[in-house]
Protein backbone atom coordinates (compact mmCIF):
# COMPACT_ATOMS: atom_id res chain seq x y z
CA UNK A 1 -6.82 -3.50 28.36
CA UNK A 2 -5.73 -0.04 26.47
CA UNK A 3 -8.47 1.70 24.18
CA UNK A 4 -7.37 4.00 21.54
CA UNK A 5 -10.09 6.92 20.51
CA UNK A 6 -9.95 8.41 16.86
CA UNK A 7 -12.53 11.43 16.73
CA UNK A 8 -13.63 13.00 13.21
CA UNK A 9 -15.26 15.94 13.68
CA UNK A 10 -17.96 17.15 10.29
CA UNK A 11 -20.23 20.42 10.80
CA UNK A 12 -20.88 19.12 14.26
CA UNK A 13 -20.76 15.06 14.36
CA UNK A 14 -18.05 13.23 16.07
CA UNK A 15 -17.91 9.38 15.27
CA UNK A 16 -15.33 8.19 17.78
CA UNK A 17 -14.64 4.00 18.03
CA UNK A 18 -12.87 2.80 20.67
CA UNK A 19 -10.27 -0.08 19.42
CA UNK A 20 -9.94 -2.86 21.98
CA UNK A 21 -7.23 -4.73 20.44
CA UNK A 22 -4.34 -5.23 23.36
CA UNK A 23 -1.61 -3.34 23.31
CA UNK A 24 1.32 -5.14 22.76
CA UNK A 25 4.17 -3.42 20.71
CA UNK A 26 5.50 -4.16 17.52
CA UNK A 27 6.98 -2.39 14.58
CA UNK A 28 4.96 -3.07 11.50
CA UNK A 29 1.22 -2.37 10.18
CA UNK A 30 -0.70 -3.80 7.52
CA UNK A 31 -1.79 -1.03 5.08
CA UNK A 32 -5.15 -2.08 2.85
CA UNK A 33 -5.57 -0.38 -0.48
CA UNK A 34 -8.98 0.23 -2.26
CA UNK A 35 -10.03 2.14 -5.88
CA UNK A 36 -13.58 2.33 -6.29
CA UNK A 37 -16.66 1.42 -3.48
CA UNK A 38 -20.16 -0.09 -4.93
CA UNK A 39 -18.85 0.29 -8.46
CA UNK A 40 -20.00 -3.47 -9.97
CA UNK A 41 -19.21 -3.25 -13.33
CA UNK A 42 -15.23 -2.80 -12.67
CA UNK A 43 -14.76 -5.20 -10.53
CA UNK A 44 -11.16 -4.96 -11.07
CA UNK A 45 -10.58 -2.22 -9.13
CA UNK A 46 -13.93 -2.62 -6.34
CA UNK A 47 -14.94 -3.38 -3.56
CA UNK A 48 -18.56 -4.40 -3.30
CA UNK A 49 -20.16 -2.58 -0.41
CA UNK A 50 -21.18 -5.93 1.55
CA UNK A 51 -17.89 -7.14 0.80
CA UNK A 52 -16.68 -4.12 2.46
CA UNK A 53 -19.23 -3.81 5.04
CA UNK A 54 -17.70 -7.41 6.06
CA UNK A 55 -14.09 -5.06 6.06
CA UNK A 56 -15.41 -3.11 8.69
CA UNK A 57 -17.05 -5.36 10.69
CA UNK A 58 -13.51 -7.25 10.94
CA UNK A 59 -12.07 -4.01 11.54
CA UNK A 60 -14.02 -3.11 14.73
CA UNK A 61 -13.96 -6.79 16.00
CA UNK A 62 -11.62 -5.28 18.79
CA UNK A 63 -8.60 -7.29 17.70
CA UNK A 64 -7.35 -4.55 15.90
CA UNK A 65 -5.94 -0.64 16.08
CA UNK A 66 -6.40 1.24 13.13
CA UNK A 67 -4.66 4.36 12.76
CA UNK A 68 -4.75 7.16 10.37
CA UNK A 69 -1.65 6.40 7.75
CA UNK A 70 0.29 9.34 8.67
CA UNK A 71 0.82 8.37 12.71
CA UNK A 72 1.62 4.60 11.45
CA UNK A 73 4.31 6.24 9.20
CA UNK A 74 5.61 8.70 11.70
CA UNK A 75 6.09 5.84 14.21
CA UNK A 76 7.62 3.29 11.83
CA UNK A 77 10.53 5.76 10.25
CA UNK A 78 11.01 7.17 14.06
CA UNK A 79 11.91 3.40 15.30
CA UNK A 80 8.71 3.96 17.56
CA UNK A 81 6.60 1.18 18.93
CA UNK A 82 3.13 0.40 17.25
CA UNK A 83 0.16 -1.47 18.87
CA UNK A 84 0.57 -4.81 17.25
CA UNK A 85 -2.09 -5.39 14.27
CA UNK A 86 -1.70 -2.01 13.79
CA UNK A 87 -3.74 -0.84 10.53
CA UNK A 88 -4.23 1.63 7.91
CA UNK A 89 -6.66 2.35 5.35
CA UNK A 90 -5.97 3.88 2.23
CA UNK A 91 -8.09 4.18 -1.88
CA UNK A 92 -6.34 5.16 -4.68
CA UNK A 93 -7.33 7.67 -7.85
CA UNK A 94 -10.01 9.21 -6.13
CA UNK A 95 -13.36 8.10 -7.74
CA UNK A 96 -16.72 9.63 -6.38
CA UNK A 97 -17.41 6.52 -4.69
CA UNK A 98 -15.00 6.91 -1.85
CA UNK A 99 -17.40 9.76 -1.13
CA UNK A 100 -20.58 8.83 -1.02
CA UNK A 101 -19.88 5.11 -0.02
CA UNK A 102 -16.73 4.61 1.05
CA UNK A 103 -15.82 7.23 3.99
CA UNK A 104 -19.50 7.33 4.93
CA UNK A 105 -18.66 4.07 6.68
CA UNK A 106 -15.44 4.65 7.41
CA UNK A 107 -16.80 7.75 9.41
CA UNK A 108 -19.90 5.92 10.86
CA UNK A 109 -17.24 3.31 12.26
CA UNK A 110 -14.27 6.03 13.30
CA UNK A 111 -12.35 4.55 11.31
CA UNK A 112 -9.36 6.87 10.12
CA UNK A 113 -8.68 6.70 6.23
CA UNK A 114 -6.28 7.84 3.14
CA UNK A 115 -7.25 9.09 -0.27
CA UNK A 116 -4.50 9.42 -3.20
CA UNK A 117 -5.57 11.68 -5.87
CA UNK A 118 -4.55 12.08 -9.28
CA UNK A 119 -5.14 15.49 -10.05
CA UNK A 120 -5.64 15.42 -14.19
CA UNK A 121 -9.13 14.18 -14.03
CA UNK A 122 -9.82 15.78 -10.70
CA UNK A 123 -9.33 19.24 -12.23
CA UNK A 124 -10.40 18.44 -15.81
CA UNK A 125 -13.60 17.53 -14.19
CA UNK A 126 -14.06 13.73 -15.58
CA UNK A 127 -17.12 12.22 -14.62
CA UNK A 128 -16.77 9.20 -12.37
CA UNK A 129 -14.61 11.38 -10.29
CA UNK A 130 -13.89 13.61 -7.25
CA UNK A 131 -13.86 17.25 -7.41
CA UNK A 132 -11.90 19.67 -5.25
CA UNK A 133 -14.69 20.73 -3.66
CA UNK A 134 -15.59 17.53 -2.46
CA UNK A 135 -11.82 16.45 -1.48
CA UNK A 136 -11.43 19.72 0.45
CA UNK A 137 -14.73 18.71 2.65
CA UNK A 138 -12.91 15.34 2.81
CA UNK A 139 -10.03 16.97 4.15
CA UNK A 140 -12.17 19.11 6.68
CA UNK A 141 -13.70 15.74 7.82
CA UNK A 142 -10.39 14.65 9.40
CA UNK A 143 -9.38 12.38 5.66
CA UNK A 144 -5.80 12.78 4.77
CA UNK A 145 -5.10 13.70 1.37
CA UNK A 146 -1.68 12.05 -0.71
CA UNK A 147 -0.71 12.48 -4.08
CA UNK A 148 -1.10 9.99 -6.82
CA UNK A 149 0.43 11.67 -9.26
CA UNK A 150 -1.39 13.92 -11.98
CA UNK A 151 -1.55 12.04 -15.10
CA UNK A 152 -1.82 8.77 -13.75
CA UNK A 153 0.58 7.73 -15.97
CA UNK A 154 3.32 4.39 -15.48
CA UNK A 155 6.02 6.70 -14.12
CA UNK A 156 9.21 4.22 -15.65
CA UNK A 157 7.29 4.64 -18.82
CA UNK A 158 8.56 8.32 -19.05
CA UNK A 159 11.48 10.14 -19.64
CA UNK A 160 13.07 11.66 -16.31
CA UNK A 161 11.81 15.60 -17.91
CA UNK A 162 8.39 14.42 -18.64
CA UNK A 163 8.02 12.48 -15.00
CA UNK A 164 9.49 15.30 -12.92
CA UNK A 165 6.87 17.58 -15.18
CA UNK A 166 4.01 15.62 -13.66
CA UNK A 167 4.70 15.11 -10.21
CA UNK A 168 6.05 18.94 -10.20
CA UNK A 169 2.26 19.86 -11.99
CA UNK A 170 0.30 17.42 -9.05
CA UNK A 171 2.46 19.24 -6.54
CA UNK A 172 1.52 22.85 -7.75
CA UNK A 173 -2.49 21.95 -8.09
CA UNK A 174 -2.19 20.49 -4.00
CA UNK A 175 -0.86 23.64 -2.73
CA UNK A 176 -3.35 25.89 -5.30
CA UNK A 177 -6.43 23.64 -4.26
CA UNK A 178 -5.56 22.66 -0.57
CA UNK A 179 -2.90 25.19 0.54
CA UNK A 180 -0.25 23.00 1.39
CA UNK A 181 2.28 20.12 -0.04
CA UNK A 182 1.26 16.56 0.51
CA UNK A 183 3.52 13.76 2.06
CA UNK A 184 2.69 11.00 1.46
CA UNK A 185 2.95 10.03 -2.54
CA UNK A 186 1.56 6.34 -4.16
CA UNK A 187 2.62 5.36 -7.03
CA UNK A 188 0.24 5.18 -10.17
CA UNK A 189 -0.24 1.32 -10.97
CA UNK A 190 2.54 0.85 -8.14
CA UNK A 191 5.05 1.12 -10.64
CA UNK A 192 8.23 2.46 -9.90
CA UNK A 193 12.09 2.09 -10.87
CA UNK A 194 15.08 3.84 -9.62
CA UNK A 195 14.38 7.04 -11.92
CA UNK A 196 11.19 7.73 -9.91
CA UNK A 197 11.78 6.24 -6.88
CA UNK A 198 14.84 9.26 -6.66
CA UNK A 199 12.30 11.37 -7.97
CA UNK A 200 9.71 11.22 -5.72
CA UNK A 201 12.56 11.47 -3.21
CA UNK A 202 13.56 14.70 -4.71
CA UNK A 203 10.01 15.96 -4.39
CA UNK A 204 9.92 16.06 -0.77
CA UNK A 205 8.21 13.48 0.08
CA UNK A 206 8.34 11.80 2.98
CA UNK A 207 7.38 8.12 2.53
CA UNK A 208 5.80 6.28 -1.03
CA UNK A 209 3.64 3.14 -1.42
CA UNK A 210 3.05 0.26 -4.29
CA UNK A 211 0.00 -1.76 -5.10
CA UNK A 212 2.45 -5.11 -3.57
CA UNK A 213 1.00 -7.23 -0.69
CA UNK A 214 2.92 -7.49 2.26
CA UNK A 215 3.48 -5.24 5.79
CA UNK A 216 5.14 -2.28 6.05
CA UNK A 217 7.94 -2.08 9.32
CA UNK A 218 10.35 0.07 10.35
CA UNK A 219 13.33 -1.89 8.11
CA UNK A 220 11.57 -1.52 4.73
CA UNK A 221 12.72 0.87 2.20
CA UNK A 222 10.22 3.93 2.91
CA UNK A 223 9.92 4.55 -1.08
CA UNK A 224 8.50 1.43 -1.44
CA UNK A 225 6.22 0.50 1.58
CA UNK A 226 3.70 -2.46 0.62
CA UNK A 227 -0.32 -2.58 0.65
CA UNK A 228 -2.66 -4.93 0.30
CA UNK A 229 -4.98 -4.62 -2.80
CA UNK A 230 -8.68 -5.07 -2.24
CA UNK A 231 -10.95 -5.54 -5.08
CA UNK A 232 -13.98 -7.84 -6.10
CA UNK A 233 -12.04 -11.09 -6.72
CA UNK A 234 -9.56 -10.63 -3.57
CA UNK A 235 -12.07 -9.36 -0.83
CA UNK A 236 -13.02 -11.90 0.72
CA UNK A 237 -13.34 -11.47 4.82
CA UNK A 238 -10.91 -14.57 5.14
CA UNK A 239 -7.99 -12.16 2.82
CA UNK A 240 -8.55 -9.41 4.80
CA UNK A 241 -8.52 -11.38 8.03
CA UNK A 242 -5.19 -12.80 6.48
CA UNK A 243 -3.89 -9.14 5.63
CA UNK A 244 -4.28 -8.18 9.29
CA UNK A 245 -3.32 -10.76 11.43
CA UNK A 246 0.05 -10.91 8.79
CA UNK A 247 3.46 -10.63 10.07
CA UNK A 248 6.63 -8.83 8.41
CA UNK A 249 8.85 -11.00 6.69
CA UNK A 250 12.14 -8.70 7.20
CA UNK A 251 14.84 -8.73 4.57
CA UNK A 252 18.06 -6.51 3.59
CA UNK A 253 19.90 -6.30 0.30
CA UNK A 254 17.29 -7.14 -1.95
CA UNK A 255 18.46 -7.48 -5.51
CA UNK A 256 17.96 -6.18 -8.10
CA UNK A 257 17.96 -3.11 -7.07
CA UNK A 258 16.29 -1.43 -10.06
CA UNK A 259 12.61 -3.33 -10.63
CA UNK A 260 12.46 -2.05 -13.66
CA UNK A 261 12.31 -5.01 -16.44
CA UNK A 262 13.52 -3.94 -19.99
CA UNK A 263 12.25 -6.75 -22.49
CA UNK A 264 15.47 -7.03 -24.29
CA UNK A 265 17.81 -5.01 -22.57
CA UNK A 266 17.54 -6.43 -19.00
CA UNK A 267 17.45 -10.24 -17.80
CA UNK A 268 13.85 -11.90 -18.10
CA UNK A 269 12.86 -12.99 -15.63
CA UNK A 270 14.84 -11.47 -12.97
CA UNK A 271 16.79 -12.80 -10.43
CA UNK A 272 15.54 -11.62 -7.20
CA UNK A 273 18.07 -11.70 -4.17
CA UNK A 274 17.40 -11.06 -0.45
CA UNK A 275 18.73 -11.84 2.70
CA UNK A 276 16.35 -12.86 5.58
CA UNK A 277 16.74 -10.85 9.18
CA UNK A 278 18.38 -12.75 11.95
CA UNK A 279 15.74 -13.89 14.39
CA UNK A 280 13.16 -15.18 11.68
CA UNK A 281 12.49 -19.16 12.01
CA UNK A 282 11.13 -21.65 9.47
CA UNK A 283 13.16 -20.54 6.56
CA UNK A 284 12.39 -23.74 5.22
CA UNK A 285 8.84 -23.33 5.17
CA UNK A 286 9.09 -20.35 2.87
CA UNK A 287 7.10 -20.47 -0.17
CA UNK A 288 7.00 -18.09 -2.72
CA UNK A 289 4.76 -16.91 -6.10
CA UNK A 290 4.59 -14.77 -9.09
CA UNK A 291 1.64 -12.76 -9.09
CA UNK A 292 0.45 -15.08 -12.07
CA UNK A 293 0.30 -17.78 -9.03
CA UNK A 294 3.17 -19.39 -10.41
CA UNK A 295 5.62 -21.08 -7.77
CA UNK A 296 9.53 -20.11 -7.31
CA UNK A 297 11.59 -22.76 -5.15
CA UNK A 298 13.93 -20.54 -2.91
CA UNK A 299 17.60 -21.69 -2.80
CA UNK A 300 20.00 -20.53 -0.53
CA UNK A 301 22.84 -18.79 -1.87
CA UNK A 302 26.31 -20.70 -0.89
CA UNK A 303 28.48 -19.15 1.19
CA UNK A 304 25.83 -16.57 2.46
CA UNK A 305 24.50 -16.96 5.88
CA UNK A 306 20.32 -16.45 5.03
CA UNK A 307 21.04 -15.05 1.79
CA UNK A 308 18.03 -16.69 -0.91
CA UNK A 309 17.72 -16.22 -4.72
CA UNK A 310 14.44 -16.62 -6.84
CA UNK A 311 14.43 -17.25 -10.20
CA UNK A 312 10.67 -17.37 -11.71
CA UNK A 313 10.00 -20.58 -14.07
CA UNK A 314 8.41 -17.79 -16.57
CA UNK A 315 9.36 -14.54 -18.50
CA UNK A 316 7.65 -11.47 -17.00
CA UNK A 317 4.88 -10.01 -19.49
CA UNK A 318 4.26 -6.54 -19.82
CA UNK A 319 3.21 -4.13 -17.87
CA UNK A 320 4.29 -5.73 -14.56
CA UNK A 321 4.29 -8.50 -12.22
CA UNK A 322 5.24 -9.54 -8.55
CA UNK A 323 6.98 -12.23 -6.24
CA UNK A 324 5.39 -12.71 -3.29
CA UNK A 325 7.12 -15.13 -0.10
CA UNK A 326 5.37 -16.08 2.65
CA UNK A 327 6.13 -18.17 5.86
CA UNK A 328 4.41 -19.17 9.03
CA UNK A 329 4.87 -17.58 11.97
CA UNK A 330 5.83 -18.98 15.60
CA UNK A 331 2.30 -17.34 16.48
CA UNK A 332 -0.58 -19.67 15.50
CA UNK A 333 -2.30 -18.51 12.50
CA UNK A 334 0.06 -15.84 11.47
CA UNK A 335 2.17 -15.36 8.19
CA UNK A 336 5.10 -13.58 7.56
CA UNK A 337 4.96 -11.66 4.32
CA UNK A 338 6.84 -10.23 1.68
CA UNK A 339 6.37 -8.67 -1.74
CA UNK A 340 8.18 -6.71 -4.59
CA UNK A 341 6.67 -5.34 -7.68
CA UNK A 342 8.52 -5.36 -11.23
CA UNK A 343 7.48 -2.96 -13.88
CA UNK A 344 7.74 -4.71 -16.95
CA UNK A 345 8.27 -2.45 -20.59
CA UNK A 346 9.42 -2.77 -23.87
């Protein structure tokens, strides 16, 4: 049985964990995504800490080999071979929390982690949040650092100018505060459309995440990978276990292939197309949601060999919403997954 050692080295400690999980290969990883830690009264966007004490736990039960973000994404756009229930840990916004409770455990476990900072209240100083002081000693402790954009703002909200104004303002305050570019971008809200998506593109980045559940592989548009949100309501250790142990759901020519929702000038609710990978069984036992919860019947398209089109029984409200499809898996007690996000504006 292979181990795989992840040292973090912080004036002097090294918290090393040794992942047991076998080694077999596979070509996917399940990314989790977390805001605030220990942060009760918004439990929209928290994790309580024995909810995500349970996290950890799960995480160093040995059936599982979590990696730091930026190895999982060099791997997955290289065609390389990943351990399988490969994982990643990533929070966005970066609140003071993911300081003093979130990475302490991280670190006390060795587990590897991401932080995605939105530079506007970072630099302005806003209580409740990091400053770069603190995210450079994160950074010196082995954390990776992305960009989350500097406003925060819903990036199809704004005109191309005032979008490529942010993200070229967050890009300037990385390399003045940290000395270099970052990589690895998520998008505020994970909202995007084809403006930013080309954008962020543009920028230099080299891969860009959502807020949509479902596993990232090595087929998946890189400027759009999915994670799985973690908050209050949907952190249980039974999701997470879920999250993990989750298969990719591969599918090409996904329609439409702008997200972005127009009320009045686009069709509400969209259509969504996709084609399923050859190889994947059980195509009948796909079932699929809005993120309101509400179900879509998928119908094959005629003529196309594995082609399916979703149309959801309800209008899209503002500001966005999701289709989720899931399937089981061949492998007892394993789902295949996929997800897309819509922004929704008027």
């Amino acid at each position: 049985m292979k181990t795989r050692k992840f040292t973090f080295s912080a004036m002097g400690l090294a918290a090393t964990l040794a992942c047991a999980a076998p080694a077999a290969s596979a070509d996917h990883a399940s990314i989790l995504m977390y805001h605030r830690f220990g942060e009760n009264t918004v439990p929209s966007t928290n994790i309580r800490l024995e909810q995500f004490d349970a996290h950890i736990a799960e995480l160093t039960s040995g059936k599982y080999h979590v990696l730091p973000l930026p190895e999982i994404v060099a791997m997955l756009k290289a065609g390389q071979a990943l351990p399988d229930r490969a994982v990643a840990i990533t929070a966005d916004d970066a609140y003071v929390s993911a300081l003093t409770e979130g990475w302490p455990r991280l670190k006390k476990a060795g587990l590897p982690f991401t932080l995605f900072v939105a530079t506007e209240p970072v630099t302005s100083k806003l209580r409740g949040y990091l400053t770069w002081d603190q995210i450079r000693q994160l950074k010196k402790e082995g954390v990776t650092i992305g960009a989350h954009s500097h406003r925060h703002p819903s990036l199809p909200g704004l005109s191309p100018e005032k979008a490529r104004e942010d993200l070229e303002t967050s890009m300037r305050l990385f390399e003045q505060e940290l000395g270099e570019k970052p990589a690895l971008f998520a998008y505020p809200f994970g909202e995007w459309d084809a403006m930013s998506l080309k954008l962020v593109k543009d920028m230099g980045y080299s891969v860009a995440f959502g807020q949509h559940s479902g596993i990232a592989h090595s087929k998946h548009d890189m400027f759009w990978l999915p994670r799985f949100p973690m908050n209050e309501s949907f952190g249980s250790v039974e999701r997470v276990r879920q999250a993990l142990n989750a298969l990719p759901l591969p599918v090409s020519d996904v329609e439409p292939a702008d997200v972005l929702v127009k009320l009045g000038q686009t069709p509400n609710p969209p259509t969504l197309r996709f084609t399923v990978a050859p190889g994947i069984e059980r195509l009948n036992q796909m079932v699929c949601y809005t993120g309101q919860g509400k179900p879509i019947q998928p119908r094959t398209v005629s003529g196309a060999e594995r082609r399916y089109e979703l149309k959801p029984p309800e209008a899209f409200a503002p500001p966005r919403d999701r289709i989720s499809c899931t399937l089981p898996s061949a492998e007892q007690g394993r789902f295949r997954w996929f997800g897309i996000q819509f922004t929704v504006m008027k």
